[in-house]
C-alpha atoms as a PDB file:
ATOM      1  CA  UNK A   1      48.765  50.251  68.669  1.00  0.00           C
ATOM      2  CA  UNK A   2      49.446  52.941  70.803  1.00  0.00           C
ATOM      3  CA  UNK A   3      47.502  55.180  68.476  1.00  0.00           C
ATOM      4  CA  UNK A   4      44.570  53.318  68.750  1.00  0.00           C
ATOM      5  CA  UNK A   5      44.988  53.031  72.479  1.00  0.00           C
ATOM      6  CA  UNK A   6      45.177  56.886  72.698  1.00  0.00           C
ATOM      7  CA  UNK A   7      42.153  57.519  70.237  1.00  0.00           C
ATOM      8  CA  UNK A   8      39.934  55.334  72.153  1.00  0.00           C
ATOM      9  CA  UNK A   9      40.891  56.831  75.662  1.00  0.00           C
ATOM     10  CA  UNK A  10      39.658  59.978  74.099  1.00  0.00           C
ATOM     11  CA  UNK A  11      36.135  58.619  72.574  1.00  0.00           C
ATOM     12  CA  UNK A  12      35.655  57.651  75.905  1.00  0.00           C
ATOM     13  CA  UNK A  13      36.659  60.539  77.678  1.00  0.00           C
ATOM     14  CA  UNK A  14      34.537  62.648  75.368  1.00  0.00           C
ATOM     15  CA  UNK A  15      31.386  60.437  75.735  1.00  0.00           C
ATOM     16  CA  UNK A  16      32.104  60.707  79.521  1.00  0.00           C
ATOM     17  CA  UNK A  17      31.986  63.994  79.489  1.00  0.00           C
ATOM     18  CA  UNK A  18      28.994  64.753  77.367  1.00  0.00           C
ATOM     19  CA  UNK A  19      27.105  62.411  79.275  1.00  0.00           C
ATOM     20  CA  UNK A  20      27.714  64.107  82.660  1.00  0.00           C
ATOM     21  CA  UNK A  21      27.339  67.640  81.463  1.00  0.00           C
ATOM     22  CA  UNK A  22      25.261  69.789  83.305  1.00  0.00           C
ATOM     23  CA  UNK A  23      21.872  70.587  81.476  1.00  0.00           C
ATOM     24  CA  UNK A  24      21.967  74.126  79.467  1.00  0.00           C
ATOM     25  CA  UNK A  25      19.969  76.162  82.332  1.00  0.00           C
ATOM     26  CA  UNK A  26      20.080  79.618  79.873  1.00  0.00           C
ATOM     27  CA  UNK A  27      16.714  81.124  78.616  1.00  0.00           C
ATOM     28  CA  UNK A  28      15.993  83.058  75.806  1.00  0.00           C
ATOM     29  CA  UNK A  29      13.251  85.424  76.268  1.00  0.00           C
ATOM     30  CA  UNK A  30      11.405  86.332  73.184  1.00  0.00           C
ATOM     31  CA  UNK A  31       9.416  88.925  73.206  1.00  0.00           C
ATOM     32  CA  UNK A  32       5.538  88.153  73.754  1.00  0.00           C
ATOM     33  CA  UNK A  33       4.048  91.502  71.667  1.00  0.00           C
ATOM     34  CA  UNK A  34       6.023  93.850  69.184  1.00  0.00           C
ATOM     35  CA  UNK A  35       5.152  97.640  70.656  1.00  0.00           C
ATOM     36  CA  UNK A  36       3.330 100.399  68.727  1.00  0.00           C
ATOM     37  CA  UNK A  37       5.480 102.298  66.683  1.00  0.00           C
ATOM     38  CA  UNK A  38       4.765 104.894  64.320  1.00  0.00           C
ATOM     39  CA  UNK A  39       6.978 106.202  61.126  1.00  0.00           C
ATOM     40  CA  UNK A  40       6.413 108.966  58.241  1.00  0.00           C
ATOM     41  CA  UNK A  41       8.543 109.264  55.328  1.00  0.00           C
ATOM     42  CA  UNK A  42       8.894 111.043  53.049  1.00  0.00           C
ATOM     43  CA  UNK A  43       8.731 109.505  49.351  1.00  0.00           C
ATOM     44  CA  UNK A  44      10.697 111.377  46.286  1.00  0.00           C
ATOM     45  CA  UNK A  45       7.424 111.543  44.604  1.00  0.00           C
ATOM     46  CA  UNK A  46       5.649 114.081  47.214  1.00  0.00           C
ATOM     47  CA  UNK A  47       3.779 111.118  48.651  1.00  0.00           C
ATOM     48  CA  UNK A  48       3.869 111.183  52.594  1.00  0.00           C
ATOM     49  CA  UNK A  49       3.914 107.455  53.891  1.00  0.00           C
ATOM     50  CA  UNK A  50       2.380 106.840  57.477  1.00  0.00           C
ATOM     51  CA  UNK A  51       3.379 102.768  59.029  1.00  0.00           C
ATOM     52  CA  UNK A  52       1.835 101.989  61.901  1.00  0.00           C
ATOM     53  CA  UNK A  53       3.008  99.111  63.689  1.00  0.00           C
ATOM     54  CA  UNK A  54       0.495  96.739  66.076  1.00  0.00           C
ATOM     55  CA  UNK A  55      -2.349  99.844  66.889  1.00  0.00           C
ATOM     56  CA  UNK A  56      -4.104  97.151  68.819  1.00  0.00           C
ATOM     57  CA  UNK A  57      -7.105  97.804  67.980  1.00  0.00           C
ATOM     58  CA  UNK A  58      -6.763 101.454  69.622  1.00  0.00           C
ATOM     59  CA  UNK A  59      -7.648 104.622  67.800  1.00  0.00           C
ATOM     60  CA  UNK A  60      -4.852 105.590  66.050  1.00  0.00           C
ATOM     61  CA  UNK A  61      -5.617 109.209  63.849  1.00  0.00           C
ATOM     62  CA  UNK A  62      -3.324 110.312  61.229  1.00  0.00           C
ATOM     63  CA  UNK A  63      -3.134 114.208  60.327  1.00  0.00           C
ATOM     64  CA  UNK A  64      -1.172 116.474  58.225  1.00  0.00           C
ATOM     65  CA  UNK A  65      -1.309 120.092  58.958  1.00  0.00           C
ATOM     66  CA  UNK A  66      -0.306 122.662  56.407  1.00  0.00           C
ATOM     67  CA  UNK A  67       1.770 125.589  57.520  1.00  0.00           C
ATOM     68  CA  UNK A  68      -0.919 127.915  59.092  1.00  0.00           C
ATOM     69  CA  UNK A  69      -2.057 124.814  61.158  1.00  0.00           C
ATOM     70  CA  UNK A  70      -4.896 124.251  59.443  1.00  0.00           C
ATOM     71  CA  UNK A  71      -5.569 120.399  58.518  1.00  0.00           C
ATOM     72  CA  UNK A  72      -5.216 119.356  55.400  1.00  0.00           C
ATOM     73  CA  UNK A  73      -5.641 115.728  55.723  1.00  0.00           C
ATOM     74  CA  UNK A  74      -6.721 113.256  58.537  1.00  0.00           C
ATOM     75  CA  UNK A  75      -7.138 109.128  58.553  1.00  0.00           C
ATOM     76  CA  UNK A  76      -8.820 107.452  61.344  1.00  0.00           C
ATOM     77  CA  UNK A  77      -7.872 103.877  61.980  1.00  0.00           C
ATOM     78  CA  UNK A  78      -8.721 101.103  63.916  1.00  0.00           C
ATOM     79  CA  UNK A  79      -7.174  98.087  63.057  1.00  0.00           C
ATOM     80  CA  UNK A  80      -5.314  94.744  64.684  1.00  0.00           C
ATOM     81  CA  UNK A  81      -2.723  94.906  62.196  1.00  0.00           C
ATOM     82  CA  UNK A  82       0.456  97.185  60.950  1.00  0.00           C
ATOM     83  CA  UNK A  83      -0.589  99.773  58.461  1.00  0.00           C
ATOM     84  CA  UNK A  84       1.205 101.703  55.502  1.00  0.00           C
ATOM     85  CA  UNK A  85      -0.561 104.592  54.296  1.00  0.00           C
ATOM     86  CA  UNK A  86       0.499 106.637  51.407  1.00  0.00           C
ATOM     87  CA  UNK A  87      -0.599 110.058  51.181  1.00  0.00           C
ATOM     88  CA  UNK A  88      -0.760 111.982  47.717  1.00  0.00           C
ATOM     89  CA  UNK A  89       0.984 115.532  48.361  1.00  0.00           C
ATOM     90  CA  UNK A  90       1.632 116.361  44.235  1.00  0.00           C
ATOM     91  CA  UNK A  91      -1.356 118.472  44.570  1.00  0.00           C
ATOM     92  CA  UNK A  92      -0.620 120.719  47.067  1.00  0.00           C
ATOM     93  CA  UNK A  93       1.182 123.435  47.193  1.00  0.00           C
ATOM     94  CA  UNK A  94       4.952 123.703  47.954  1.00  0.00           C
ATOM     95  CA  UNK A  95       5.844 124.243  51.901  1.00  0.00           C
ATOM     96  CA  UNK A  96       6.458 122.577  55.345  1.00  0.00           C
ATOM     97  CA  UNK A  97       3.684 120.606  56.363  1.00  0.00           C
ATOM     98  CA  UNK A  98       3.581 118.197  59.708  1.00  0.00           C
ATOM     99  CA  UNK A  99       2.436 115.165  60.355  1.00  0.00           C
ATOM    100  CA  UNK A 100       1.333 114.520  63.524  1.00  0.00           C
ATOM    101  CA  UNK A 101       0.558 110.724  64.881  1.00  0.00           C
ATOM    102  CA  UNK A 102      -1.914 110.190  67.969  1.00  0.00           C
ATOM    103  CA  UNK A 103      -3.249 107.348  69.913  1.00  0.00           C
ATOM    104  CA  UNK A 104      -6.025 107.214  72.170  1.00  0.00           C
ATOM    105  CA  UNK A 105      -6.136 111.097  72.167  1.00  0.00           C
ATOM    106  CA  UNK A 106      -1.732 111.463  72.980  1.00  0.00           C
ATOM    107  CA  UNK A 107       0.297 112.806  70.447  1.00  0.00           C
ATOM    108  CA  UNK A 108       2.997 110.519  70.197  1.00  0.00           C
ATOM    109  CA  UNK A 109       4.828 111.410  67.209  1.00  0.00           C
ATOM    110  CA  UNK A 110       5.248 115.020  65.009  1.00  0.00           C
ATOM    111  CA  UNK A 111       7.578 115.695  62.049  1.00  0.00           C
ATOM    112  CA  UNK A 112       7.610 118.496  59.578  1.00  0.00           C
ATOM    113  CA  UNK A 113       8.287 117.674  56.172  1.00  0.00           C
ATOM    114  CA  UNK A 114       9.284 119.767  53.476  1.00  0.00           C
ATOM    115  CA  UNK A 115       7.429 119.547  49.776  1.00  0.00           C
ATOM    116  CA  UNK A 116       9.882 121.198  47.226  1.00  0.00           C
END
């Protein structure tokens, strides 16, 4: 009796309390647009990869410069949407090369890669 006493003192105590609760006041902000980003990798089969993440619709050019800075290779795009671009390197000779990303006429990304 006294069990059943105790048990229901606590279903109402609970209820009680979960009724008068204050109202969950956090927010969770999600992000409203993913930034531009720009990667190049590397593949093991000499094939440079360019990903370009939400370009916007802004002119985003892809080059690849061999080592006496002349250009070997350059991609214009001008898309909404993220991008992978693979780019054949079997073909050329051995050496550093670098790949340089710009947008809207700013360099925002170089790396030098190294075909063996």
């Amino acid at each position: 009796m006294k069990t059943t006493i105790v048990t229901a003192a606590l279903m109402i105590l609970m209820t009680a309390a979960t009724m008068n609760a204050a109202p969950d006041s956090t927010t969770t902000a999600m992000p409203t647009e993913q930034a531009f980003k720009a990667t190049v990798i590397l593949q093991a089969n000499d094939v440079i990869q360019f990903r370009v993440s939400k370009p916007a619709g802004e002119k985003v050019n892809l080059i690849i410069y061999g080592e006496k800075n002349n250009k070997v290779y350059q991609r214009t795009l001008r898309k909404e949407k993220s991008l992978a671009l693979d780019c054949d390197m079997t073909y050329m000779n051995k050496g550093t090369y670098t790949c340089v990303v710009v947008r809207d006429g700013k360099e925002v990304m170089r790396k030098s890669i190294t075909l063996n």
